[in-house]
N, C-alpha and C. Protein backbone atom coordinates (compact mmCIF):
# COMPACT_ATOMS: atom_id res chain seq x y z
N UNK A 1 79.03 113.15 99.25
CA UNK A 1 79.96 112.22 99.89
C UNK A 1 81.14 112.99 100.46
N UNK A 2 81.43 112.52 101.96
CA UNK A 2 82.45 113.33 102.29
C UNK A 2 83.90 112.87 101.84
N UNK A 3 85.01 113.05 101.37
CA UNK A 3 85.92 112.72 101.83
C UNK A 3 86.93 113.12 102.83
N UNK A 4 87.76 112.47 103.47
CA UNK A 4 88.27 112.77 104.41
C UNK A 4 89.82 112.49 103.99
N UNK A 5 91.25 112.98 104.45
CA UNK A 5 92.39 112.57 103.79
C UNK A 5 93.20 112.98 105.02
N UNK A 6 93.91 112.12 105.70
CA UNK A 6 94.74 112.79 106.93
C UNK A 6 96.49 112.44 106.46
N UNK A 7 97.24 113.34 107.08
CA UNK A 7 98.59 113.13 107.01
C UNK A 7 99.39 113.96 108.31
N UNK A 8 100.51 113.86 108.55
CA UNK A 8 100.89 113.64 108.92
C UNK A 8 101.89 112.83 110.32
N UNK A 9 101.67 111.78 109.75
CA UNK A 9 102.02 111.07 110.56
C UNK A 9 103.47 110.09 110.76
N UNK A 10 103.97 109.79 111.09
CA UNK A 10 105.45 109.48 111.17
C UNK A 10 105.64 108.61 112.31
N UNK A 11 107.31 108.81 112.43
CA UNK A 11 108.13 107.70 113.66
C UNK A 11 108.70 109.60 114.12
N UNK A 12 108.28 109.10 115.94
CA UNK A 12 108.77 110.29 116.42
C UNK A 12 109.11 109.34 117.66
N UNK A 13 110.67 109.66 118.78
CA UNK A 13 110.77 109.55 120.04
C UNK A 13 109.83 109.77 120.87
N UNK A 14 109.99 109.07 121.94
CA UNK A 14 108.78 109.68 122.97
C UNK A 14 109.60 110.61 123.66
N UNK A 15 108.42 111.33 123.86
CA UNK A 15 108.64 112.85 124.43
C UNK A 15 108.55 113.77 123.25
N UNK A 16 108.13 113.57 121.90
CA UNK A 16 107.91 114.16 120.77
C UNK A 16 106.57 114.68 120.54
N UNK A 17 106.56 115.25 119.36
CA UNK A 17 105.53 115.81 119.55
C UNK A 17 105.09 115.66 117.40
N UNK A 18 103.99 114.84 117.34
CA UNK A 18 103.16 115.27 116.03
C UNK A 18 102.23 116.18 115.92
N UNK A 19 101.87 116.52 114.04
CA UNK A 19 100.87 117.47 114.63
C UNK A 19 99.86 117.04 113.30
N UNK A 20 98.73 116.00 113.35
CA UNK A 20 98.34 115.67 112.45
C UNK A 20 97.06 116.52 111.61
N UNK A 21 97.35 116.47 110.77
CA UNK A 21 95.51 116.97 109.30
C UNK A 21 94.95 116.08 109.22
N UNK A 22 93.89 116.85 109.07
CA UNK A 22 92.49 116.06 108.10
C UNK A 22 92.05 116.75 107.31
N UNK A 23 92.26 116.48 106.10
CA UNK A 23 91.11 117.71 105.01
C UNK A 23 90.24 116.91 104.39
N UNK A 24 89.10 117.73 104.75
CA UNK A 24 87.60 117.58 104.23
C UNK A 24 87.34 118.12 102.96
N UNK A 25 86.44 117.28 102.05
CA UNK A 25 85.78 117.86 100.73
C UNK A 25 84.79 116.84 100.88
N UNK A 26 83.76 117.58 99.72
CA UNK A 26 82.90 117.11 99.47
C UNK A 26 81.37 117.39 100.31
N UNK A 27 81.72 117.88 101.12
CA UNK A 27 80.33 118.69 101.39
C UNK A 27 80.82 119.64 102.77
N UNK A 28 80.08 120.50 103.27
CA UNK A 28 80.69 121.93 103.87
C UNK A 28 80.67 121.17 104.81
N UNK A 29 82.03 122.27 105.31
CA UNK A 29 82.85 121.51 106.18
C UNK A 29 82.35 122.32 107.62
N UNK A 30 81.76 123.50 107.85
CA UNK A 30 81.41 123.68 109.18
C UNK A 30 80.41 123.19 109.67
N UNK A 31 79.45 122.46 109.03
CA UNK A 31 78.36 121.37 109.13
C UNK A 31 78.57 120.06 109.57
N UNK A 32 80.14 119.71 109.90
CA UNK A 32 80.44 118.15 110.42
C UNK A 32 80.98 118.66 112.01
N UNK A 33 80.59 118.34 112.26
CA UNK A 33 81.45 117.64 113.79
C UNK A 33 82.11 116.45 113.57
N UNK A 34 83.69 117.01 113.86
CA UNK A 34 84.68 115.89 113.28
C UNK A 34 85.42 115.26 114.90
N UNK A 35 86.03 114.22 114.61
CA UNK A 35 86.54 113.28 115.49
C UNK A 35 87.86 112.55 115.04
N UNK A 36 88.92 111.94 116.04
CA UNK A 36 90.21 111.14 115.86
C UNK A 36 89.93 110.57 116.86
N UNK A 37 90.07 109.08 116.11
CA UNK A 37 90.08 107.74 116.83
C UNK A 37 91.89 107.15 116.47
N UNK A 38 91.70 106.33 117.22
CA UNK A 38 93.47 105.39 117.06
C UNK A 38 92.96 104.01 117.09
N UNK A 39 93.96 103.22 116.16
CA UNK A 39 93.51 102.07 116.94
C UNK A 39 94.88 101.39 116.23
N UNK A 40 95.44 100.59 117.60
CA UNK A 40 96.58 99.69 117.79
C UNK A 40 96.57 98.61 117.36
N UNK A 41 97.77 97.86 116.90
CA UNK A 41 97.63 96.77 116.59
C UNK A 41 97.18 95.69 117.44
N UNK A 42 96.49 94.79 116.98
CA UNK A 42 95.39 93.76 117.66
C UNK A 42 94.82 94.13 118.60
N UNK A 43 94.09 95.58 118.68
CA UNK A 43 93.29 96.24 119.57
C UNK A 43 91.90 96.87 118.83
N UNK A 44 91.35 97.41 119.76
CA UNK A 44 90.05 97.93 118.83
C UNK A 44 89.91 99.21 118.97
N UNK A 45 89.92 99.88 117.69
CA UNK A 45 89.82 101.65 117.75
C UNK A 45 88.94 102.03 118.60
N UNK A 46 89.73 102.92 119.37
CA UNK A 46 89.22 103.91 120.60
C UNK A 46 89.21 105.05 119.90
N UNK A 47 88.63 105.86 121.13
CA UNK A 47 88.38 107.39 120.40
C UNK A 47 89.39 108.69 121.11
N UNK A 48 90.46 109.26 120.26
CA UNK A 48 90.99 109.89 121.19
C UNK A 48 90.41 111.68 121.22
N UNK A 49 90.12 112.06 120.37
CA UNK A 49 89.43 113.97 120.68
C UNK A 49 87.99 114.22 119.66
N UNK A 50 87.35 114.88 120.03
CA UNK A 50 86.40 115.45 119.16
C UNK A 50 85.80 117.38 119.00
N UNK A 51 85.65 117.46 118.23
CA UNK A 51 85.52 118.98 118.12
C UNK A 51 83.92 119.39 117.54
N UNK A 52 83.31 120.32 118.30
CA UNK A 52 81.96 120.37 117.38
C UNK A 52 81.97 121.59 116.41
N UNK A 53 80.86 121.46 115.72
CA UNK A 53 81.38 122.17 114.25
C UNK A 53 81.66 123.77 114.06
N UNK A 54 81.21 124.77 115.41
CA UNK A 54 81.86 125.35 115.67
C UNK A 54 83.24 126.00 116.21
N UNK A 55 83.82 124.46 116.87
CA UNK A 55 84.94 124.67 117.40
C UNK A 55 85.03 124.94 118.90
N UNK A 56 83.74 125.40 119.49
CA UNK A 56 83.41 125.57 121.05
C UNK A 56 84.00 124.62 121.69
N UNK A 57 83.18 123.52 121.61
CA UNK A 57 83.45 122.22 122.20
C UNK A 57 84.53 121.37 122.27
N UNK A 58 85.08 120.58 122.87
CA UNK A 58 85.82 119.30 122.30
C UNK A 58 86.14 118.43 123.50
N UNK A 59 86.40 116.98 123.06
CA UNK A 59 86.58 116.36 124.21
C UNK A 59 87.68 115.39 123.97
N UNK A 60 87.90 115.05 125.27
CA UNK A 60 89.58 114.54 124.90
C UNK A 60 89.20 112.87 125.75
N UNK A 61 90.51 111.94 125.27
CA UNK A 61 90.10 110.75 125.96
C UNK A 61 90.80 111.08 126.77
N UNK A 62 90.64 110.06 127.89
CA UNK A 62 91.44 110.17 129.66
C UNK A 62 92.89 110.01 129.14
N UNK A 63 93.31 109.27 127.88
CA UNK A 63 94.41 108.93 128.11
C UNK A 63 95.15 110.20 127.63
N UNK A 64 94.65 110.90 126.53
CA UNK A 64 95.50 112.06 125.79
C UNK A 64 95.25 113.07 126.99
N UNK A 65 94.37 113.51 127.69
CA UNK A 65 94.10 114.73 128.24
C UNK A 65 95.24 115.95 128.66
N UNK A 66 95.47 116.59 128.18
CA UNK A 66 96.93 117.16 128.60
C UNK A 66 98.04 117.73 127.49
N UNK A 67 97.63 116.44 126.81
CA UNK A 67 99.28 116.29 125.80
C UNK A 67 98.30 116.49 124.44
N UNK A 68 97.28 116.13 124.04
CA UNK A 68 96.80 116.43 122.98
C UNK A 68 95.72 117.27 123.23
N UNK A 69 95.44 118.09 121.32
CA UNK A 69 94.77 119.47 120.97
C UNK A 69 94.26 119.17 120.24
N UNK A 70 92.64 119.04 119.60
CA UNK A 70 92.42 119.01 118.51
C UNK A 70 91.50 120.57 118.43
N UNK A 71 91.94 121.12 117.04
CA UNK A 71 91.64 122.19 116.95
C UNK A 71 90.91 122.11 115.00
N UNK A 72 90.13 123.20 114.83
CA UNK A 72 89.69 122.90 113.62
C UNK A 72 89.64 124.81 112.45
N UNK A 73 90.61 124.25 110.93
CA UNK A 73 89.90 126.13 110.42
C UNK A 73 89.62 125.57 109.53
N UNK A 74 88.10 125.87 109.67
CA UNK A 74 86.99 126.10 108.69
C UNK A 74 87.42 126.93 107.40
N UNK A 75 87.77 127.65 107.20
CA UNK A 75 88.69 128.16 106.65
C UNK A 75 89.44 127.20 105.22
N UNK A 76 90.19 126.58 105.57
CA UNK A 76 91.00 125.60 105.21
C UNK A 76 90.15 124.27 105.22
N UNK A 77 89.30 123.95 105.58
CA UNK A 77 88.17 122.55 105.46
C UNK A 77 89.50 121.56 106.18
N UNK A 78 89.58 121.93 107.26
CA UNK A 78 90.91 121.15 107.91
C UNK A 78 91.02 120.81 109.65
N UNK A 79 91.08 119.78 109.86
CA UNK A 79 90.58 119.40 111.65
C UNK A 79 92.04 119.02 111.86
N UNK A 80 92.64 119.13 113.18
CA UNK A 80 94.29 119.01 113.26
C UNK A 80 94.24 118.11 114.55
N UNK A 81 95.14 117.77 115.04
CA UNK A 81 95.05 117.06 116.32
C UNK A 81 96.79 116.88 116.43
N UNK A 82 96.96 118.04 117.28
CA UNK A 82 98.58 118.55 117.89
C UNK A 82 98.94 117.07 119.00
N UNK A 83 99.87 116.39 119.33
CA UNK A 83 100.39 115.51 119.81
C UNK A 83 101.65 115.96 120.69
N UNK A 84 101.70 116.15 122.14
CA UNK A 84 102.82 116.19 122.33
C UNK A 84 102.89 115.35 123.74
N UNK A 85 104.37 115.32 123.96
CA UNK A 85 104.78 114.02 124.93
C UNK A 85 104.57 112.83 124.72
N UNK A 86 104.47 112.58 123.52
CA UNK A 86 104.38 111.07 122.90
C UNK A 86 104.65 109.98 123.62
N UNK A 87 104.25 109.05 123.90
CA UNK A 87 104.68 107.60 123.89
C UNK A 87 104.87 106.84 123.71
N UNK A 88 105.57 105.36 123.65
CA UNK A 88 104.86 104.13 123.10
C UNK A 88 103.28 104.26 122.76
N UNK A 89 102.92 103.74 123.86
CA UNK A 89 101.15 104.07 123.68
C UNK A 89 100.47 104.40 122.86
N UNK A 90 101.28 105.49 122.52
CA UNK A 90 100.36 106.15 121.49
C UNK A 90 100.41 105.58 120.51
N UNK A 91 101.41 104.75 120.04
CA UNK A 91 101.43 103.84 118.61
C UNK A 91 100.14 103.11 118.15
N UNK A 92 99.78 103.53 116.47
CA UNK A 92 98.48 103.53 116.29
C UNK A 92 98.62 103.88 115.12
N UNK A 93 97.42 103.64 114.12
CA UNK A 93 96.92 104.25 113.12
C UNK A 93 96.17 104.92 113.77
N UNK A 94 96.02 106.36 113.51
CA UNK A 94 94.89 107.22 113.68
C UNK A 94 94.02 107.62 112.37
N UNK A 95 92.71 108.10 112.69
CA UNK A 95 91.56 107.99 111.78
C UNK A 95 91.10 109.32 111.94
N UNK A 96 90.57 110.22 110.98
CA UNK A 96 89.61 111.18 110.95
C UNK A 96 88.29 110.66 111.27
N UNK A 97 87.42 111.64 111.81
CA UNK A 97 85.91 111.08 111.18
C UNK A 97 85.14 112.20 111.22
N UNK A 98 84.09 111.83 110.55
CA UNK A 98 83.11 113.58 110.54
C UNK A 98 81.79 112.66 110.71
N UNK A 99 81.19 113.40 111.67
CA UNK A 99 79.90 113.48 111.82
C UNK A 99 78.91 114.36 111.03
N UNK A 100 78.35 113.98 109.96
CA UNK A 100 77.62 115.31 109.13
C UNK A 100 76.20 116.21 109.46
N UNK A 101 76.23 117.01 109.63
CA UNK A 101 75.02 117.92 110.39
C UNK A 101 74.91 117.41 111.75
N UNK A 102 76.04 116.81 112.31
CA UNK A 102 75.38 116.52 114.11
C UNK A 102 75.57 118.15 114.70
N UNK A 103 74.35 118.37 115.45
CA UNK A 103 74.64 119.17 116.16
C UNK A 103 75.00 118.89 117.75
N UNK A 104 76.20 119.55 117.83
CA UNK A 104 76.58 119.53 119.47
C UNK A 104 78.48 118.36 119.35
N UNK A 105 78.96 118.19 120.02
CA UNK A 105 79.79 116.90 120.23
C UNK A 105 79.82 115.61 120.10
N UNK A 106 79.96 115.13 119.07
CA UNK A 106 79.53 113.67 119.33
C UNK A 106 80.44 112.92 120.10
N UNK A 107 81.62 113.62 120.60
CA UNK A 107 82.62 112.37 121.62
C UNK A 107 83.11 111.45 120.90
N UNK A 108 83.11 110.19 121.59
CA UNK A 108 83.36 109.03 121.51
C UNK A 108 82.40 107.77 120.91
N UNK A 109 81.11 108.56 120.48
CA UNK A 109 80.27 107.70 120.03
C UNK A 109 80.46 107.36 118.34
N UNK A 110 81.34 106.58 118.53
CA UNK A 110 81.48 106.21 117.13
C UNK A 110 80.48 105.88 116.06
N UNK A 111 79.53 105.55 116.51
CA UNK A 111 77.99 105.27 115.33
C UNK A 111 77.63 106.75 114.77
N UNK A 112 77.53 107.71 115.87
CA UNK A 112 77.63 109.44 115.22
C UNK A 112 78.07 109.63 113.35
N UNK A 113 79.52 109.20 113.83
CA UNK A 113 80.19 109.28 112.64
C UNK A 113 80.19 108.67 111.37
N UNK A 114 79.67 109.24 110.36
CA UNK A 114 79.32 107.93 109.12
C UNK A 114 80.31 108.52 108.38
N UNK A 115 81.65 109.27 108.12
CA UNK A 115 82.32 109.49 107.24
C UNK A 115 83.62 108.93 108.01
N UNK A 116 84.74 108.08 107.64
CA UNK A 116 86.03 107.86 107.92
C UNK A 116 87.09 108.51 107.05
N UNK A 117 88.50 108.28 107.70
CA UNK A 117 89.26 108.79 106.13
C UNK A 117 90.03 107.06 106.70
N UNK A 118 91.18 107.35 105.57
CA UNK A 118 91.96 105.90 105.45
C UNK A 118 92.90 105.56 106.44
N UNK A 119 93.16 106.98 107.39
CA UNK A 119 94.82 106.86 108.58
C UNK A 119 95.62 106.89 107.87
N UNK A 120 96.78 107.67 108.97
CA UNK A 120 97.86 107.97 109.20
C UNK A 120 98.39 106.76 110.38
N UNK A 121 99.79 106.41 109.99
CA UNK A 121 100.18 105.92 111.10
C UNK A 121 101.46 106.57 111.81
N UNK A 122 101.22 106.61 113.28
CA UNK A 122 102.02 107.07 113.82
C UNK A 122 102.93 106.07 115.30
N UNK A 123 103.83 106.61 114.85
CA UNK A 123 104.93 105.26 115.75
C UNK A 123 105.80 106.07 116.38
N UNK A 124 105.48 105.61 117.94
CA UNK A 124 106.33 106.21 118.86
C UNK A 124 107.55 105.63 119.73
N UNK A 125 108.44 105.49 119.18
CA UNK A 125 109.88 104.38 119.67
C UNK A 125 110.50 105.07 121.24
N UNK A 126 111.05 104.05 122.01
CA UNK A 126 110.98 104.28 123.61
C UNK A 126 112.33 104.66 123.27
């Protein structure tokens, strides 16, 4: 069973910048292709970056492209997702997720992913 545990997340100005974790246990961690989704209040979680389990890959949504990084050390059993130029917008719980043994990117396909963690919430004041 994987678990997943993310933090840091907070109240930052826009034009700020977060820089959130995910740490993985429970089964090896360069074997997941992991993912961060958001999802807003009375909205439905979207997907904002994904990384494949080497780290080669990753894909960003249209809306972050630019301003967010998700980067991953194996190392540390730890997937990050750097935030900068914040917005409103961005206000959200964000979510880890791991895809276990996918090989390649899974994106935005949320069915990929059978492990979640609980979120971080992050709030971006105008």
């Amino acid at each position: 069973q994987v678990q997943l545990v993310e933090s840091g997340g907070g109240l930052v100005q826009a034009g700020g910048s977060l820089r959130l974790s995910c740490a993985a246990s429970g089964h090896t961690f360069n074997n997941q292709a992991l993912g961060w989704f958001r999802q807003a209040p009375g909205k439905e979680r979207d997907f904002v970056a994904s990384i494949s389990r080497s780290g080669r890959s990753t894909s960003y949504a249209d809306s972050v492209k630019g301003r967010f990084t998700i980067s991953r050390d194996n190392a540390k059993n730890t997937v990050y997702l750097q935030m900068n130029s914040l917005n409103p917008e961005d206000t959200a719980v964000y979510y880890c997720a791991a895809a276990r043994g996918f090989l390649g990117n899974p994106e935005g396909v949320a069915s990929l992913y059978d492990h979640w963690g609980q979120g971080t919430q992050v709030t971006v004041s105008s």
